[in-house]
Protein backbone atom coordinates (compact mmCIF):
# COMPACT_ATOMS: atom_id res chain seq x y z
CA UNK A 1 6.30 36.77 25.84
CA UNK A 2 7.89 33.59 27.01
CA UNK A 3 11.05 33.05 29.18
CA UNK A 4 13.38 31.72 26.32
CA UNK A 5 17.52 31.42 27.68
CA UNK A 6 19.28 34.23 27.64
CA UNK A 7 21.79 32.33 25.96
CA UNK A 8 19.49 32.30 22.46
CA UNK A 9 19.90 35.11 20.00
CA UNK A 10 16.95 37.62 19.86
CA UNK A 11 16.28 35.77 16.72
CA UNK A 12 15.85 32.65 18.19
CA UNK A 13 13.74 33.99 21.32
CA UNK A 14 11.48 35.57 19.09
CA UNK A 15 10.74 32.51 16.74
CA UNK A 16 10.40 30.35 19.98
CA UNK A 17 8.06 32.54 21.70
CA UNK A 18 5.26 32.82 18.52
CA UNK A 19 5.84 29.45 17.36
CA UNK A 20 5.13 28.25 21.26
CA UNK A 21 2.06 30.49 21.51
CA UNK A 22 1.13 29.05 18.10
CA UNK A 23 1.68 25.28 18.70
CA UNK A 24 0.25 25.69 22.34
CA UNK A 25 -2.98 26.81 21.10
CA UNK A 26 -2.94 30.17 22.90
CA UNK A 27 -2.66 32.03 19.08
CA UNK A 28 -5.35 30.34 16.78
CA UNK A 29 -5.75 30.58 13.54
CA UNK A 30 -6.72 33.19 11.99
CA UNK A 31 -5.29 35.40 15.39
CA UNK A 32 -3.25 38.80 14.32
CA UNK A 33 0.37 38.43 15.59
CA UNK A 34 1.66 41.76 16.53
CA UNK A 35 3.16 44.15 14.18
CA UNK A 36 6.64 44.31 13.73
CA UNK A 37 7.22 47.72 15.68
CA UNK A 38 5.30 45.90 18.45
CA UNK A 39 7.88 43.29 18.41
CA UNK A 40 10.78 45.49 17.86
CA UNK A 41 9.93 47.50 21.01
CA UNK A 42 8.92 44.49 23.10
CA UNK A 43 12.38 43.11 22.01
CA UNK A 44 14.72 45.62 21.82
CA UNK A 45 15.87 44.95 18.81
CA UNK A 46 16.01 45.78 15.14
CA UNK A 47 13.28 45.13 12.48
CA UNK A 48 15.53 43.52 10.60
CA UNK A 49 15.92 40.83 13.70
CA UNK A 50 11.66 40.45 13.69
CA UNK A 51 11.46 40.13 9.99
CA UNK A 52 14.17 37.45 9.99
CA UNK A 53 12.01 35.47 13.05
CA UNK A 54 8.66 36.02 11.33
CA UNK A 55 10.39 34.96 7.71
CA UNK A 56 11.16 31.97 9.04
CA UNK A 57 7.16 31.19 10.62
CA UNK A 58 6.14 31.64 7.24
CA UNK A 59 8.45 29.25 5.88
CA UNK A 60 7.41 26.95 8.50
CA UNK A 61 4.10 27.08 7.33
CA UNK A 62 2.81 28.87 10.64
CA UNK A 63 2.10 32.20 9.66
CA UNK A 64 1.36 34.12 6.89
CA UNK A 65 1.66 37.36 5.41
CA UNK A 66 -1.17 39.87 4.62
CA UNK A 67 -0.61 42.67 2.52
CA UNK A 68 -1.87 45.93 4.56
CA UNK A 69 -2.58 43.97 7.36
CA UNK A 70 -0.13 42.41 9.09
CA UNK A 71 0.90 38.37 9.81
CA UNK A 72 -1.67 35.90 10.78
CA UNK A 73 -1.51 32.25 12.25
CA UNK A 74 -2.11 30.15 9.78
CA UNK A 75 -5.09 27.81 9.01
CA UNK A 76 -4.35 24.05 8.90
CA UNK A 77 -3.58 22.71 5.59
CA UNK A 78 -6.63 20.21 5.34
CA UNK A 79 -5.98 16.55 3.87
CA UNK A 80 -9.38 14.66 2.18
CA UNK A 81 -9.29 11.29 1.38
CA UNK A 82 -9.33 10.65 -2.63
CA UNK A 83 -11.75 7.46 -2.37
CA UNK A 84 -14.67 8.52 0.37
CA UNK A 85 -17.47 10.98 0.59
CA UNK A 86 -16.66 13.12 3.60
CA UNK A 87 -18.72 16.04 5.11
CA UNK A 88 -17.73 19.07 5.15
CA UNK A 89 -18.62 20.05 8.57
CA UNK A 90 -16.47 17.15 10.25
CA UNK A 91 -13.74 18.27 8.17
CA UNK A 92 -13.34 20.83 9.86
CA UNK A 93 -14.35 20.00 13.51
CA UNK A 94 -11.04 18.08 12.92
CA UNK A 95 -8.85 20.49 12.61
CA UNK A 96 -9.84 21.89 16.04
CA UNK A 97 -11.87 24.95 14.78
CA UNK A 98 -15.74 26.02 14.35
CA UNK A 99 -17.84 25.06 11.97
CA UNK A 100 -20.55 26.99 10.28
CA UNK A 101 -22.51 26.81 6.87
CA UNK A 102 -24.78 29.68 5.03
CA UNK A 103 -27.37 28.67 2.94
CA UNK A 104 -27.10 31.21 -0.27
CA UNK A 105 -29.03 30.44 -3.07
CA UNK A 106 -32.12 27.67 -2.88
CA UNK A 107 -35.20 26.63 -6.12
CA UNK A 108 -36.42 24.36 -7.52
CA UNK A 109 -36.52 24.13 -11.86
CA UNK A 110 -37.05 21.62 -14.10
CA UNK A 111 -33.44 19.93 -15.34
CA UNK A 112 -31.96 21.79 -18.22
CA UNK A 113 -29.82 20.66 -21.63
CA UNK A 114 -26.33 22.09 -19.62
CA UNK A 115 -27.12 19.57 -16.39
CA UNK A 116 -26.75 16.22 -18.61
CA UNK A 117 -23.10 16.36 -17.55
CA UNK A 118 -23.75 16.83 -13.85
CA UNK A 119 -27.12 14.33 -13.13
CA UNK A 120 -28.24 11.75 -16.08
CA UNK A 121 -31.94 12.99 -15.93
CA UNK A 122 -34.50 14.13 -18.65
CA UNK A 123 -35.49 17.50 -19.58
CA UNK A 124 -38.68 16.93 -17.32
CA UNK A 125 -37.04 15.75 -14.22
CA UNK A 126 -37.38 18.33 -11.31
CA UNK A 127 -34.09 19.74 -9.39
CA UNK A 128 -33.03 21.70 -6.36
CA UNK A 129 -30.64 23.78 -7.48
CA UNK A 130 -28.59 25.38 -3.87
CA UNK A 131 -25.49 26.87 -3.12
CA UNK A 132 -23.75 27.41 0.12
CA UNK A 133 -21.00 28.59 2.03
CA UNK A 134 -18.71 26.33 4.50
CA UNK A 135 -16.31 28.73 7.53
CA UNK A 136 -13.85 27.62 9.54
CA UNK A 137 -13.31 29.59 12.70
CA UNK A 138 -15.07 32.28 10.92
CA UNK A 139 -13.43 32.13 7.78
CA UNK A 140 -14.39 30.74 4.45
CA UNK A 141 -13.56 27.19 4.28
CA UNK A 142 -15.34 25.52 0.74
CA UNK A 143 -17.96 27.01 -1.34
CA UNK A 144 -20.73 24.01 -2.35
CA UNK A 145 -22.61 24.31 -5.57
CA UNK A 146 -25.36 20.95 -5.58
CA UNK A 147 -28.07 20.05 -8.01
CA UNK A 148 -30.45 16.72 -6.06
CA UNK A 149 -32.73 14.61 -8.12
CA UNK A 150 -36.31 15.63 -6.39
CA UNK A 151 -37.20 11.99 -7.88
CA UNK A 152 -34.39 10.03 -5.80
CA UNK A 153 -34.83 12.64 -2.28
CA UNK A 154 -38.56 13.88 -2.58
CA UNK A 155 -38.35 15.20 0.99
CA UNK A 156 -35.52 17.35 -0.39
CA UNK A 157 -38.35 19.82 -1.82
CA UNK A 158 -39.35 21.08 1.76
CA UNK A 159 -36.23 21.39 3.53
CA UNK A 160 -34.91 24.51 3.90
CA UNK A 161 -31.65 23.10 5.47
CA UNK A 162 -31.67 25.67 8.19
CA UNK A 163 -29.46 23.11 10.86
CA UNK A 164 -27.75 20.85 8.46
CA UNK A 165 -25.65 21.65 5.24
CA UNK A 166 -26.94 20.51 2.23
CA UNK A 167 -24.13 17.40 1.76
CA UNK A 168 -24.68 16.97 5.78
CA UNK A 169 -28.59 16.63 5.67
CA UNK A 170 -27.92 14.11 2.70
CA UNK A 171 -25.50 11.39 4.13
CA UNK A 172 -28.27 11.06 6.99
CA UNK A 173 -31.35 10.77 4.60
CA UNK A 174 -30.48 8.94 1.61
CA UNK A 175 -28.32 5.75 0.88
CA UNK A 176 -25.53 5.65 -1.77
CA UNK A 177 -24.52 2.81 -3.74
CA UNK A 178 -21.79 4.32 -5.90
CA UNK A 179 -20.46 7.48 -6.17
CA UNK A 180 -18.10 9.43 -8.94
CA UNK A 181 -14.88 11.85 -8.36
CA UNK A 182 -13.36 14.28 -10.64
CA UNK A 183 -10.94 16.32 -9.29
CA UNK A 184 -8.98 19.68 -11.21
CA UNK A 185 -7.29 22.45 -10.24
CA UNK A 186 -9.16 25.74 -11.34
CA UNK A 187 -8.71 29.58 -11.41
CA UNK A 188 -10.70 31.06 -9.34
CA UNK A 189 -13.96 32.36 -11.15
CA UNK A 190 -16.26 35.48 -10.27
CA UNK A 191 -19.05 33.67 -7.85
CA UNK A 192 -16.41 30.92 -5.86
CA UNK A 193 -13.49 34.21 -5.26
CA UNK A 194 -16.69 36.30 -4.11
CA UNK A 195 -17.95 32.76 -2.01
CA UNK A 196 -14.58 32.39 -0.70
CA UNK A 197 -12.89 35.50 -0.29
CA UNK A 198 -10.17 35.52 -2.32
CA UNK A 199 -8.73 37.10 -6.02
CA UNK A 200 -10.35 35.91 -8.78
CA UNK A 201 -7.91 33.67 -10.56
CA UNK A 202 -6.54 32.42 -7.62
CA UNK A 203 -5.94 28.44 -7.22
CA UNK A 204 -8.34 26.43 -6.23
CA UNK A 205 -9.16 22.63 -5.90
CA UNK A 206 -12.33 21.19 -7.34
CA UNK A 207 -14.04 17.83 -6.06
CA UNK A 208 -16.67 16.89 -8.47
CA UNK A 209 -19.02 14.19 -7.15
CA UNK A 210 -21.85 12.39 -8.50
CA UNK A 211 -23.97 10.37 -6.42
CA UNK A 212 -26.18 7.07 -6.87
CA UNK A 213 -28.65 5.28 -5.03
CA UNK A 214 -28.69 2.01 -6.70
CA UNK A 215 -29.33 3.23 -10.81
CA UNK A 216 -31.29 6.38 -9.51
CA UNK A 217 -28.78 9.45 -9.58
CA UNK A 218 -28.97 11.50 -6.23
CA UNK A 219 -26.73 14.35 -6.35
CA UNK A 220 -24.04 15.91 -8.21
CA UNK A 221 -21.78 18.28 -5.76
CA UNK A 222 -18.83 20.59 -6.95
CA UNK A 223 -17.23 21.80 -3.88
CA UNK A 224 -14.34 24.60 -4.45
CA UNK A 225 -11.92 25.19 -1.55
CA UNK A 226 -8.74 27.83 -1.99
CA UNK A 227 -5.83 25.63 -3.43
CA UNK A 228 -3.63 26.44 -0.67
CA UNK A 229 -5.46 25.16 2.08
CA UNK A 230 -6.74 21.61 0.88
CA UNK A 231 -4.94 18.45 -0.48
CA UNK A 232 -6.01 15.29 -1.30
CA UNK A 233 -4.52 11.59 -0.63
CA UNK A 234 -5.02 8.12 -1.60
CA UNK A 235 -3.43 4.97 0.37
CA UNK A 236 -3.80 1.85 -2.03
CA UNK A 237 -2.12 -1.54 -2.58
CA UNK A 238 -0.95 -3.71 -5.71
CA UNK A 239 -3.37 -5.60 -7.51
CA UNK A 240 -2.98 -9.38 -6.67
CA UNK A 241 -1.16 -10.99 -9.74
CA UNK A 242 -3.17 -13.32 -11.75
């Protein structure tokens, strides 16, 4: 690894050396750092040195810890803005890593007594009903659950959103007027912890969106990403006094 002073401790050459293959790129996330007997041989020193280095990367925020597996670099901890409607798949073209969406449920049904709370429709209105998977650099990144209004987006009925994400194809079809956030923290249930990969129960962050195009609901979206790898933020100013 690098050519740290010989002046630094083994500790220190050993935290500079990952964290400068991590910062320069050369380790992306989701990359396997090597195990600690690697690093105790490649160092000459004791595994009591490498845990203290690679105790400190995870403290940092840089690495983390896999049971059974070993230490990975991290995935950036992604920020969303509270008041806009962002797509998923630019999300996470800015954090530097691929993008790619499956497509795994997709029909069409009449809207039901339980969807009053998602779209304002009648019993009679028609629905696509899909659900879909976001990845980031290969790993699972938000799992989408959507119900559109086949009155407000007729053309939704044919597409089969094989090159756009449901939420992307959307934003470049239809025009909203208004839209609606609720946002929770949730446990983890069965279907997102399958989606995304992780224990059921585990924290999660829910965005809850409904959409309108002038008084004509569009869409309602609940998007799920693992709690510990999303945040949300708001920038606002005072109200002008009266």
């Amino acid at each position: 690894m690098g050519n740290q002073p010989q002046s630094l401790s083994l500790h220190q050459r050993i935290l500079g050396d990952v964290e400068g293959y991590i910062l320069s790129g050369a380790w992306p996330p989701g990359h396997r750092i090597p195990f600690e007997h690697e690093l105790t041989e490649q160092y000459g020193c004791s595994r009591m040195t490498v845990n203290k280095a690679l105790t400190e990367l995870v403290k940092r925020g840089l690495i983390e810890r896999r049971r059974k597996s070993g230490s990975y670099v991290t995935f950036p901890h992604v920020q969303s803005a509270v008041m806009e409607i962002h797509d998923v798949k630019l999300e996470v073209q800015s954090l530097g890593l691929d993008y790619s969406f499956q497509l795994d449920e997709r029909s069409i049904r009449k809207a039901e007594g339980s969807d009053a709370g998602r779209l304002d429709l009648p019993p009679s209105a028609r629905l696509l009903e899909v659900s879909c998977r976001h990845f980031a650099g290969g790993r699972p990144f938000c799992f989408e659950e959507r119900l559109i209004s086949l009155a407000a987006v007729p053309e939704a009925e044919t597409e089969l959103f094989e090159t756009s994400a449901p939420g992307s194809w959307l934003l470049g079809k239809v025009p909203w007027s208004t839209a609606e956030h609720r946002i929770r923290a949730v446990a983890a249930g069965r279907n997102a912890a399958q989606a995304l990969d992780i224990s059921t129960g585990a924290a999660c962050l829910v965005i809850e969106r409904r959409t309108w195009s002038g008084r004509a609901p569009v869409t309602h979206v609940r998007l799920t990403y693992p709690g510990d790898r999303h945040e949300l933020v708001a920038q606002f100013a005072p109200s002008p006094l009266g």
